[in-house]
C-alpha atoms as a PDB file:
ATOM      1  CA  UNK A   1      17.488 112.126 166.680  1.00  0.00           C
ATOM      2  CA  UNK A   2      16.764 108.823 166.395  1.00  0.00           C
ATOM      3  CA  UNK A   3      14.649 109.035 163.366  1.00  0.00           C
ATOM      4  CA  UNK A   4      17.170 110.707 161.473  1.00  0.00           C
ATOM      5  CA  UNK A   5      20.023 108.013 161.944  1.00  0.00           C
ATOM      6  CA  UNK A   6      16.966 105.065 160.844  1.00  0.00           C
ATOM      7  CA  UNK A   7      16.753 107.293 158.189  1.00  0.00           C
ATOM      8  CA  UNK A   8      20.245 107.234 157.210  1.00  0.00           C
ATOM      9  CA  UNK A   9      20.274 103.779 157.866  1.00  0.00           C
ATOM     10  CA  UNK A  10      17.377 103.363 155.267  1.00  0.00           C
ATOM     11  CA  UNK A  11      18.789 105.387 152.467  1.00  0.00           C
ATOM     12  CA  UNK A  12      22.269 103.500 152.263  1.00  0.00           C
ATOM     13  CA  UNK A  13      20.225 100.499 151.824  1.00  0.00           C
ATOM     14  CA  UNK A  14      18.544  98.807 148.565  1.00  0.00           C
ATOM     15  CA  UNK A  15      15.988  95.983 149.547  1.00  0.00           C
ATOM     16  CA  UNK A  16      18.661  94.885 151.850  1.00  0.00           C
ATOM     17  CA  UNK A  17      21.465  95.669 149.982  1.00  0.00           C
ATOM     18  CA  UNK A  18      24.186  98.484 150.042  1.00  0.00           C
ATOM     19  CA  UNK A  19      23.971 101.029 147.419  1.00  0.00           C
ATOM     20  CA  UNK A  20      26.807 101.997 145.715  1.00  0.00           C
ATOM     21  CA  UNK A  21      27.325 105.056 143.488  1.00  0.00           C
ATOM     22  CA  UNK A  22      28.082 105.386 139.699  1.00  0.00           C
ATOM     23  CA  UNK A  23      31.390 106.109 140.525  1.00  0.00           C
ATOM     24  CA  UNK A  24      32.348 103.591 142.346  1.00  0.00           C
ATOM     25  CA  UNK A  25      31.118 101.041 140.042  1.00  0.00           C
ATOM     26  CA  UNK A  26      32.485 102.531 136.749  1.00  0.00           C
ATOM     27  CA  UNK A  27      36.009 102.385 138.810  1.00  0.00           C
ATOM     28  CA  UNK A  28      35.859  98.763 139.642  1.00  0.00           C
ATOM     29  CA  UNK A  29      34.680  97.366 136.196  1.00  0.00           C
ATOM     30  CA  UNK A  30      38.085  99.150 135.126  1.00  0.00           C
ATOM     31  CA  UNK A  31      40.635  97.445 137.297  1.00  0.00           C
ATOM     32  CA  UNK A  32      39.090  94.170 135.715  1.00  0.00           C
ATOM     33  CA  UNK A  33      38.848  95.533 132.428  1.00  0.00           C
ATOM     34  CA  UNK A  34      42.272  94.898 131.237  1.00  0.00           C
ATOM     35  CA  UNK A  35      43.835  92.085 132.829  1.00  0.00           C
ATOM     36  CA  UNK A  36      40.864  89.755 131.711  1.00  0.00           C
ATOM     37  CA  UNK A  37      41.557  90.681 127.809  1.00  0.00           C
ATOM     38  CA  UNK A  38      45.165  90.014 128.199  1.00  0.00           C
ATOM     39  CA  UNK A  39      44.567  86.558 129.872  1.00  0.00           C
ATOM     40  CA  UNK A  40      42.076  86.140 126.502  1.00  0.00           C
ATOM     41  CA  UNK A  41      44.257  87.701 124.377  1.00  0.00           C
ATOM     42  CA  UNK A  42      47.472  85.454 125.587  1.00  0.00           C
ATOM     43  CA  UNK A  43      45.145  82.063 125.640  1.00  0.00           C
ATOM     44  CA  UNK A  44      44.153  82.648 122.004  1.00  0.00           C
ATOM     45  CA  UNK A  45      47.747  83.042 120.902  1.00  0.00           C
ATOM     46  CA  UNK A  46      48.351  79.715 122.314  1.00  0.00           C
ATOM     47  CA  UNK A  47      45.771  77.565 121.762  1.00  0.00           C
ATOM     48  CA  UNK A  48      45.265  78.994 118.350  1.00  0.00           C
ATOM     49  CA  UNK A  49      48.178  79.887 116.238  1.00  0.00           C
ATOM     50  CA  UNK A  50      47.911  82.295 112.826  1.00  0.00           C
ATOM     51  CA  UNK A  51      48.683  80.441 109.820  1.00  0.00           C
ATOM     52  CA  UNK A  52      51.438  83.303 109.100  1.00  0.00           C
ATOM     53  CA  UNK A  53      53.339  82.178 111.971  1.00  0.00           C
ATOM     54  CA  UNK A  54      53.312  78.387 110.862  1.00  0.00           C
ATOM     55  CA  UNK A  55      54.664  79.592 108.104  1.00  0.00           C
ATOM     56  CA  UNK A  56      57.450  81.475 109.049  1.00  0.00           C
ATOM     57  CA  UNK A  57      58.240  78.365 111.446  1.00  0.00           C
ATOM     58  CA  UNK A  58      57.929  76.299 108.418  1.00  0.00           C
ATOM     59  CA  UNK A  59      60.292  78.813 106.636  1.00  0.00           C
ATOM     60  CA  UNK A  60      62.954  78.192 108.913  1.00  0.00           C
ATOM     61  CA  UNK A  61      62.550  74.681 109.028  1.00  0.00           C
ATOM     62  CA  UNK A  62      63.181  74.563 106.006  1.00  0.00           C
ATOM     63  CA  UNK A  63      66.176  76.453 105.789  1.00  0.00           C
ATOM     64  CA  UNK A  64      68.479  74.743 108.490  1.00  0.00           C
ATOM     65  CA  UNK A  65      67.567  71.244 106.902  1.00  0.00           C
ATOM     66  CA  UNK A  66      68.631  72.726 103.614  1.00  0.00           C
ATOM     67  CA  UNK A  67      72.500  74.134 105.579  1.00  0.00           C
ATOM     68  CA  UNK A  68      72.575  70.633 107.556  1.00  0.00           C
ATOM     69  CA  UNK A  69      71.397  68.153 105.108  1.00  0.00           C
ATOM     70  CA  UNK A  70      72.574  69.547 101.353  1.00  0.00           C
ATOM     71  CA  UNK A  71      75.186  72.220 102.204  1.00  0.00           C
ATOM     72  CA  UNK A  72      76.615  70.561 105.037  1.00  0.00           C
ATOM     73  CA  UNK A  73      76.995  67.419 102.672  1.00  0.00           C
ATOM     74  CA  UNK A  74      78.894  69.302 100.100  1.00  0.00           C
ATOM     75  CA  UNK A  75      80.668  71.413 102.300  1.00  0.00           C
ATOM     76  CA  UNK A  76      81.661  67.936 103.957  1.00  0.00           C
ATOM     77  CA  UNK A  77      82.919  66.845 100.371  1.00  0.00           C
ATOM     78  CA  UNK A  78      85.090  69.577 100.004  1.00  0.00           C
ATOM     79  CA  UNK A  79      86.878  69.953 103.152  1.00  0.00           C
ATOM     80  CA  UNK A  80      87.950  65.756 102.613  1.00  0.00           C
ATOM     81  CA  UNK A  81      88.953  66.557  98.590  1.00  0.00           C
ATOM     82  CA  UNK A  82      90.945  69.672 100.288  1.00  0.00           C
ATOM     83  CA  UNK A  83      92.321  67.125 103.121  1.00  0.00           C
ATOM     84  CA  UNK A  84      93.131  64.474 100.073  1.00  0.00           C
ATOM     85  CA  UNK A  85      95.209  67.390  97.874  1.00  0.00           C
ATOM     86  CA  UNK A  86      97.634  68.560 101.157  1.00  0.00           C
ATOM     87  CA  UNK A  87      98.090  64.718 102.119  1.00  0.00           C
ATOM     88  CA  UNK A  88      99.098  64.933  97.834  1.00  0.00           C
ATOM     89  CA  UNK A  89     101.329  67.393  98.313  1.00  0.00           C
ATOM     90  CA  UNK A  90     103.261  67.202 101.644  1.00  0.00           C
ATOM     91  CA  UNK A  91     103.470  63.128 101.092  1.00  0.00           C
ATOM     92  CA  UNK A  92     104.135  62.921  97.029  1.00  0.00           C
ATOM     93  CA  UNK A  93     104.763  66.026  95.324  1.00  0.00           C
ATOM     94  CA  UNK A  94     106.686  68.228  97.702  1.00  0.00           C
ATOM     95  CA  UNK A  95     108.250  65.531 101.029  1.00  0.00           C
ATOM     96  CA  UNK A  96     108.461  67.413 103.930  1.00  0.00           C
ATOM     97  CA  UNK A  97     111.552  65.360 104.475  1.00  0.00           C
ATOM     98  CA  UNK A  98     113.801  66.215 100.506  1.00  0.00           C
ATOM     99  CA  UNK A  99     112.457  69.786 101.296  1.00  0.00           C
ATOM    100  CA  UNK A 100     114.331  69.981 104.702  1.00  0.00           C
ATOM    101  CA  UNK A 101     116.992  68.123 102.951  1.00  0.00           C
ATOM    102  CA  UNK A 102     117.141  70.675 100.400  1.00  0.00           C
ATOM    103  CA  UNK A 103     117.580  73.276 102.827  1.00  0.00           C
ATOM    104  CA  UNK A 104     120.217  71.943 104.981  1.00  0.00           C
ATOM    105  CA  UNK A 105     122.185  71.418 101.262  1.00  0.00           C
ATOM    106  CA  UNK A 106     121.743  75.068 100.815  1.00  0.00           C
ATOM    107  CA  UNK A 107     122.790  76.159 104.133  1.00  0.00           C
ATOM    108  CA  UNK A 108     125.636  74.260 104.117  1.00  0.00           C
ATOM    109  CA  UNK A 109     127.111  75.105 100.855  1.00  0.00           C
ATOM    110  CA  UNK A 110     126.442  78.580 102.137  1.00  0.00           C
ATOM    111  CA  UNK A 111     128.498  78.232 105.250  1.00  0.00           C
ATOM    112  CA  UNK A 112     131.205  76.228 103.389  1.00  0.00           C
ATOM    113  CA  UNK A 113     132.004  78.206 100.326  1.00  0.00           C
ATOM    114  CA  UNK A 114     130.885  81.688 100.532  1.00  0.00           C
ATOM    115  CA  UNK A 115     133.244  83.174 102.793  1.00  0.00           C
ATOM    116  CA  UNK A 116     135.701  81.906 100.484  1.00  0.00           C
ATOM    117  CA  UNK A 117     134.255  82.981  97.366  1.00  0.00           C
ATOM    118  CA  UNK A 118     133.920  86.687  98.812  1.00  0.00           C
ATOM    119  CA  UNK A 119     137.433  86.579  99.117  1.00  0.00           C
ATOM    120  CA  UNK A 120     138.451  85.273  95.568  1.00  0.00           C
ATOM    121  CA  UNK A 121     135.838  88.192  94.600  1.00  0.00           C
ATOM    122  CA  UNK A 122     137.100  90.975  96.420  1.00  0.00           C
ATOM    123  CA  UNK A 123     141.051  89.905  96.127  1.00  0.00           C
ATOM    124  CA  UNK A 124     143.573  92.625  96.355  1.00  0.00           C
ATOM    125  CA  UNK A 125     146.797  92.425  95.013  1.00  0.00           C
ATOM    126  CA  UNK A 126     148.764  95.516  95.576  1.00  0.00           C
ATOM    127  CA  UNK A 127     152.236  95.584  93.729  1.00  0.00           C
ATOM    128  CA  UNK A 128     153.439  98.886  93.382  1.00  0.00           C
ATOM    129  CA  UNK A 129     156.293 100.302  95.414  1.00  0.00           C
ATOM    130  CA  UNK A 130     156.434 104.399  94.464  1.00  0.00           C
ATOM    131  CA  UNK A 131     153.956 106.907  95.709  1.00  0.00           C
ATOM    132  CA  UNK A 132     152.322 108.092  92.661  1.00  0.00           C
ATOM    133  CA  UNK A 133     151.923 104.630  91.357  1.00  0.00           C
ATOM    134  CA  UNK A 134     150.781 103.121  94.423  1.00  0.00           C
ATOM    135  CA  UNK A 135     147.553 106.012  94.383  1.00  0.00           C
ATOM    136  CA  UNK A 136     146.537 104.799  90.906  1.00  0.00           C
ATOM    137  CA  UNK A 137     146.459 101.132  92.258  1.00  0.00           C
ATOM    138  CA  UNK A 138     144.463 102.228  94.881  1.00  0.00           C
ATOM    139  CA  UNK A 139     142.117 103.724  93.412  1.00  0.00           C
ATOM    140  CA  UNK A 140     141.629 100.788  90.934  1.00  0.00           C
ATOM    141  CA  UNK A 141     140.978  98.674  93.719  1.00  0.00           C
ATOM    142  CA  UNK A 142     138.757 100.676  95.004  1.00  0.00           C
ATOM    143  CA  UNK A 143     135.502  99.033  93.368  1.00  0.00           C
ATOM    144  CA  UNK A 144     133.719 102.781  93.718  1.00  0.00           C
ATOM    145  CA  UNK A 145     132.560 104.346  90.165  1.00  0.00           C
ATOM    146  CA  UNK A 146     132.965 108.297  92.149  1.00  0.00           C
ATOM    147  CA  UNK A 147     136.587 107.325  92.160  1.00  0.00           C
ATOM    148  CA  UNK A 148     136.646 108.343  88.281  1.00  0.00           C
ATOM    149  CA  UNK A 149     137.996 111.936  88.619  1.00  0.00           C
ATOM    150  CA  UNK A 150     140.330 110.797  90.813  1.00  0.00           C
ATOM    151  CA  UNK A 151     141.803 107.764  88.407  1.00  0.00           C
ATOM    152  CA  UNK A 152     141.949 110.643  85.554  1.00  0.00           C
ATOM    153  CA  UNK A 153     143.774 112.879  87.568  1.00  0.00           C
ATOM    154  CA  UNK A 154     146.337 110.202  89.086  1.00  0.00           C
ATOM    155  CA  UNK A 155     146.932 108.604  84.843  1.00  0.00           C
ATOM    156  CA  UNK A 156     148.097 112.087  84.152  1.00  0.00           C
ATOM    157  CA  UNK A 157     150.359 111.614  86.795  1.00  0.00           C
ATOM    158  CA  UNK A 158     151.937 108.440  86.471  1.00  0.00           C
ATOM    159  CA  UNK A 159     151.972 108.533  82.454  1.00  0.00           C
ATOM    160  CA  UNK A 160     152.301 112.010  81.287  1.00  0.00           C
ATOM    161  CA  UNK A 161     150.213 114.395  79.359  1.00  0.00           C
ATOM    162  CA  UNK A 162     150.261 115.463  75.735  1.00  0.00           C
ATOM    163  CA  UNK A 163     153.698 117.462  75.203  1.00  0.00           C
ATOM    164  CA  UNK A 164     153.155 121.050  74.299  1.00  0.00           C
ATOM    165  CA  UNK A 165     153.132 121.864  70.723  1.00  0.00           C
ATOM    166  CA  UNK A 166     155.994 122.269  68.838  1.00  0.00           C
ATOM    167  CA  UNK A 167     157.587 119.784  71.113  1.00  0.00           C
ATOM    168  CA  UNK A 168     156.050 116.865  69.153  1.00  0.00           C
ATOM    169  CA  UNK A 169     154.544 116.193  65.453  1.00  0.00           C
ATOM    170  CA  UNK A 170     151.445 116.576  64.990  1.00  0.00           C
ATOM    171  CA  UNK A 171     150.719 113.081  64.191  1.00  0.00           C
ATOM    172  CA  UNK A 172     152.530 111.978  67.643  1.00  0.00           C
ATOM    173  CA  UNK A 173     149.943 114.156  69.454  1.00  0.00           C
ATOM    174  CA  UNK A 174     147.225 112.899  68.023  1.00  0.00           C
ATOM    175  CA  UNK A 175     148.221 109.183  68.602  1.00  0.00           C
ATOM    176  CA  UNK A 176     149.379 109.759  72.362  1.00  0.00           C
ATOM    177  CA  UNK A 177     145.982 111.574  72.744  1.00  0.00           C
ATOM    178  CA  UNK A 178     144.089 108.877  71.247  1.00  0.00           C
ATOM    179  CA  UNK A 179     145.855 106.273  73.228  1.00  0.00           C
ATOM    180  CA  UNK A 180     145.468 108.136  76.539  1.00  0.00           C
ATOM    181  CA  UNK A 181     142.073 108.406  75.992  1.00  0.00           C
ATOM    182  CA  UNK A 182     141.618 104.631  75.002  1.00  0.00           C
ATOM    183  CA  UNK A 183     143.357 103.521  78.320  1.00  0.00           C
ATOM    184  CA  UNK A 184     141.554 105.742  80.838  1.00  0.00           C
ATOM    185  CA  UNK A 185     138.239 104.652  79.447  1.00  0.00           C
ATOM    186  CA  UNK A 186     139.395 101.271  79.859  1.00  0.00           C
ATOM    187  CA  UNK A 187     140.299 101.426  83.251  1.00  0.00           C
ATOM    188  CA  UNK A 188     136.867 103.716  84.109  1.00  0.00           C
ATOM    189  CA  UNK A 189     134.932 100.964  82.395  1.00  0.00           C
ATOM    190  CA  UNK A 190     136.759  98.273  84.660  1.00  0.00           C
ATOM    191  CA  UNK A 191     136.155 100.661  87.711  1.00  0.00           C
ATOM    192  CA  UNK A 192     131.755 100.823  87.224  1.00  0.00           C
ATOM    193  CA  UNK A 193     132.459  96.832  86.299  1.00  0.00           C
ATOM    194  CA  UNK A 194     133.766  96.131  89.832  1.00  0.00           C
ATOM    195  CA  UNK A 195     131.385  98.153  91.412  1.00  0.00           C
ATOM    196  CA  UNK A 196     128.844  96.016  89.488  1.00  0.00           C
ATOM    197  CA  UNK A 197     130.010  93.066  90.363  1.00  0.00           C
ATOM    198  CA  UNK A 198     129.043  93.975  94.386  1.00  0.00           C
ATOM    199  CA  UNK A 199     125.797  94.915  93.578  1.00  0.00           C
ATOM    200  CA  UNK A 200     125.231  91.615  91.647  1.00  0.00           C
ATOM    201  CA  UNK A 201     127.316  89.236  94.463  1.00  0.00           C
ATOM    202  CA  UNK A 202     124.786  91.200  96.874  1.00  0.00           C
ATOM    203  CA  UNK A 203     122.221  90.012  95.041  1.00  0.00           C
ATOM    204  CA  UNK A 204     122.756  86.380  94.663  1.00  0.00           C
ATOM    205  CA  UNK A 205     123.643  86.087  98.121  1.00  0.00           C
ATOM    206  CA  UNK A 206     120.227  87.532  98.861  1.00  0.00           C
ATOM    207  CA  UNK A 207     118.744  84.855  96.590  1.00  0.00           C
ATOM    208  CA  UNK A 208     121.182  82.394  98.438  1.00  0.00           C
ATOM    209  CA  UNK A 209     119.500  83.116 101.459  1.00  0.00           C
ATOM    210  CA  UNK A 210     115.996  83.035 100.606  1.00  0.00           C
ATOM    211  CA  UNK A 211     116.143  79.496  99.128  1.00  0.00           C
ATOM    212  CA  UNK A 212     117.269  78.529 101.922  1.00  0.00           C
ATOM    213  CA  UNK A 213     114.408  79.602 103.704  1.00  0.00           C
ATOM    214  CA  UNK A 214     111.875  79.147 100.837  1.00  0.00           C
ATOM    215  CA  UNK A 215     108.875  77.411 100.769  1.00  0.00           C
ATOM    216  CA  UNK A 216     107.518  74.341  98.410  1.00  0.00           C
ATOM    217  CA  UNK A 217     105.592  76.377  95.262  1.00  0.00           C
ATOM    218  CA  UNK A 218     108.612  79.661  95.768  1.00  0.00           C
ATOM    219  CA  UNK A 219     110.950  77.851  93.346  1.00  0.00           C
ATOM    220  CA  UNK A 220     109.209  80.222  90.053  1.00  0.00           C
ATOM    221  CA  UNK A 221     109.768  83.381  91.737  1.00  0.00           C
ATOM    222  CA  UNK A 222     113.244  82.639  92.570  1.00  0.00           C
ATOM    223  CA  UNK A 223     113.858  81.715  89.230  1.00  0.00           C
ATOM    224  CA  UNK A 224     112.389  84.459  87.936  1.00  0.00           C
ATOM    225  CA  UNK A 225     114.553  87.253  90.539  1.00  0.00           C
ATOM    226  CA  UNK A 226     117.668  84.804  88.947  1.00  0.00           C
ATOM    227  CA  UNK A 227     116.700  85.327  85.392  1.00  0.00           C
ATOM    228  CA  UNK A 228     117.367  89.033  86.103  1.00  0.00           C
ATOM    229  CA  UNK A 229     120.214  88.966  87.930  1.00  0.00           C
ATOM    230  CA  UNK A 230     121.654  86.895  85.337  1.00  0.00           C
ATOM    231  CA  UNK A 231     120.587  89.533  82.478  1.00  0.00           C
ATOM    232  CA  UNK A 232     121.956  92.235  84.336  1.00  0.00           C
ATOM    233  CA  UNK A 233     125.216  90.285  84.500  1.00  0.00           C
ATOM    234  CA  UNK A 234     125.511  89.478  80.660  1.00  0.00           C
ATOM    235  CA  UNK A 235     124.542  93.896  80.612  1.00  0.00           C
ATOM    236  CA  UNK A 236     128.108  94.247  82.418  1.00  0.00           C
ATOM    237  CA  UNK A 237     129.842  91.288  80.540  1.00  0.00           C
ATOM    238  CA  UNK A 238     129.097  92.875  77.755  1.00  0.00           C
ATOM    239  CA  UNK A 239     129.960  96.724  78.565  1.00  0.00           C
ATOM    240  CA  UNK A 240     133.057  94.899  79.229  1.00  0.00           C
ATOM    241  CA  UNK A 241     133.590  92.855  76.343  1.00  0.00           C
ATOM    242  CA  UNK A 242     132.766  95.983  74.166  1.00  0.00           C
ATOM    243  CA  UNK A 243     135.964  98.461  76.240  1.00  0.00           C
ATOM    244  CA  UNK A 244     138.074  95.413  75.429  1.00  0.00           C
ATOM    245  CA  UNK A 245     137.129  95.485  71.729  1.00  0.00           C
ATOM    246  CA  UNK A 246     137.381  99.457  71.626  1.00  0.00           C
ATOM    247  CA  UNK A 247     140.815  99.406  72.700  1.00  0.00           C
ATOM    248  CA  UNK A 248     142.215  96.193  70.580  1.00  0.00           C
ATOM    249  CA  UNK A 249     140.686  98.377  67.719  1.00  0.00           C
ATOM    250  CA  UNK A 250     143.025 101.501  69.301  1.00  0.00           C
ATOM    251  CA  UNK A 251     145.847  98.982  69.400  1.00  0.00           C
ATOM    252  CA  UNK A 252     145.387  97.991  65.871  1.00  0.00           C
ATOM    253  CA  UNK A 253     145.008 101.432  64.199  1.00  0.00           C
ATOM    254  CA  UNK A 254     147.990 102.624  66.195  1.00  0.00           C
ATOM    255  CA  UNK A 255     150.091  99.760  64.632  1.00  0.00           C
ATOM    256  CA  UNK A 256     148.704 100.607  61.474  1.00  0.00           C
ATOM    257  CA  UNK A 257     149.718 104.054  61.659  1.00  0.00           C
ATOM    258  CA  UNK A 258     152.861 103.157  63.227  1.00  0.00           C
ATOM    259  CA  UNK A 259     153.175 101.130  59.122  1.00  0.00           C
ATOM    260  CA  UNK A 260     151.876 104.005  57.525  1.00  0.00           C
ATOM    261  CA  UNK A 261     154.530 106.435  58.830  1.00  0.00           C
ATOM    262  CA  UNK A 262     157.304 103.568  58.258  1.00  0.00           C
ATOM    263  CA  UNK A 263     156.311 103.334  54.228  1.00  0.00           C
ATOM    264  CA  UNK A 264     156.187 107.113  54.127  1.00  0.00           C
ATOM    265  CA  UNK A 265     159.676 107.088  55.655  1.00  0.00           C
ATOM    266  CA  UNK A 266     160.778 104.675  53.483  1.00  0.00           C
ATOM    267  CA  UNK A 267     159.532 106.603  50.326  1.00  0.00           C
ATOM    268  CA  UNK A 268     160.949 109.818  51.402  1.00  0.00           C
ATOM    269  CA  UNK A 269     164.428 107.733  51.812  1.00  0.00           C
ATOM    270  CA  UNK A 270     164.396 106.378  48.151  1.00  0.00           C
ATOM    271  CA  UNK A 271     163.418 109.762  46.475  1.00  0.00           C
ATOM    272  CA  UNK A 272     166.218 110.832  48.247  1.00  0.00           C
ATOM    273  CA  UNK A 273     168.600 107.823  47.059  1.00  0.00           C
ATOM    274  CA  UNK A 274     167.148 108.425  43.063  1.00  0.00           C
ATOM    275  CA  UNK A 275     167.376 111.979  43.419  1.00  0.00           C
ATOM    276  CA  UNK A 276     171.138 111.628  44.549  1.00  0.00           C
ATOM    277  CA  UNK A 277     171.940 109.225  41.951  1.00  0.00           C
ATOM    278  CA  UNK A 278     170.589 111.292  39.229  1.00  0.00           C
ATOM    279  CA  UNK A 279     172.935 114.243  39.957  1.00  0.00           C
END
């Protein structure tokens, strides 16, 4: 018993040292394997940098002393030339001070006169007494272009129609007709003119109200929303101008007619006076 256990005893010894299997060994040299070629790996990369990665820092370098120094010195430049043209501006060519003053003008003339003008524009000055005559005034005044069926109907009303035939010459009906028709285009014409004339007061007191409120470098586009309300009030002016010359023309040919019929009558009398004498 005690042979085998010195035995034992021998065998897990090597001239004095413990044996240890392949196993075991191969196991160990592992666990040390990796952590010592990190520690190498990680000493290199410090002690010894790559040339590529001097470069790249060199790269950079380069670049944010190129934004700081060059850049930034222009970009310096510009934002004091930028400074120098508002200082221009707010100080010389547009005053803060004549702008507001400008303004306050504005608002006060708008307060002051433009309830009055509204009323000089939109006056009413109803004169007629009867019924039927008192509709047609109405209805002029009534600045509203769908009112023209109604004005047509209404000048039948208050100044006749064409008598019948038979009832009148020929020539009569043709003048009354003419002359009828001259008036009531007229007074249409005058009608879609005051119905105009809102759209156009509407629009300057639009443009009223934005210069008030406009800004320094506005004053062209104003001008230019002007420029068109003022061409679409020479379009009316001139609708206007052109009813007025349609029915002095009516005026004259009817005079001229009313001549015409006045030397016929007056030849008709003196064939009558020769042709009595002769007998």
């Amino acid at each position: 018993m005690n042979i085998t256990e010195n035995q034992i005893k021998d065998e897990s010894l090597l001239n004095g040292v413990p044996y240890q299997s392949d196993h075991e060994s191969t196991r160990k040299s592992r666990r040390w394997k990796w952590p010592v070629t990190a520690m190498l790996a990680l000493v290199i990369a410090l002690v010894l940098p790559s040339r590529a990665q001097a470069g790249i820092f060199d790269i950079f370098g380069e670049l944010f002393g190129t934004i700081q120094n060059d850049m930034g010195a222009a970009l310096s430049q510009i934002n004091a030339l930028t400074q120098e043209m508002q200082q221009l501006h707010q100080q010389i060519v547009w005053p803060l001070a004549l702008v507001n003053q400008a303004r306050g003008f504005v608002s006060n003339s708008i307060n002051g006169y433009r309830g009055f003008m509204t009323q000089v524009f939109t006056l009413k000055s109803p004169s007629a007494t009867l019924a039927s005559p008192e509709q047609l005034e109405a209805i002029l005044h009534s600045r509203q272009s769908a009112q023209i069926p109604a004005l047509q109907a209404s000048f039948a009303a208050n100044y006749g129609t064409v008598p019948a035939v038979n009832t009148a010459s020929p020539q009569d009906r043709v003048m009354m007709d003419i002359d009828d028709a001259l008036g009531q285009q007229s007074l249409k014409t005058t009608l879609i003119a005051d119905q105009g004339q809102d759209v156009i007061l509407a629009t300057t007191n639009q443009m009223e109200n934005q210069v008030a409120l406009s800004t320094p470098g506005s004053a062209p586009f104003i001008t230019a929303q002007a420029q068109v309300a003022n061409l679409r009030c020479q379009a009316f002016m001139q609708k206007m101008l052109a009813a007025e010359l349609r029915q002095e023309a009516g005026r004259i040919a009817h005079d001229n007619v009313l001549v015409k019929r006045k030397s016929t009558a007056a030849g008709a009398i003196n064939s009558l006076i020769n042709g009595t004498l002769s007998r």
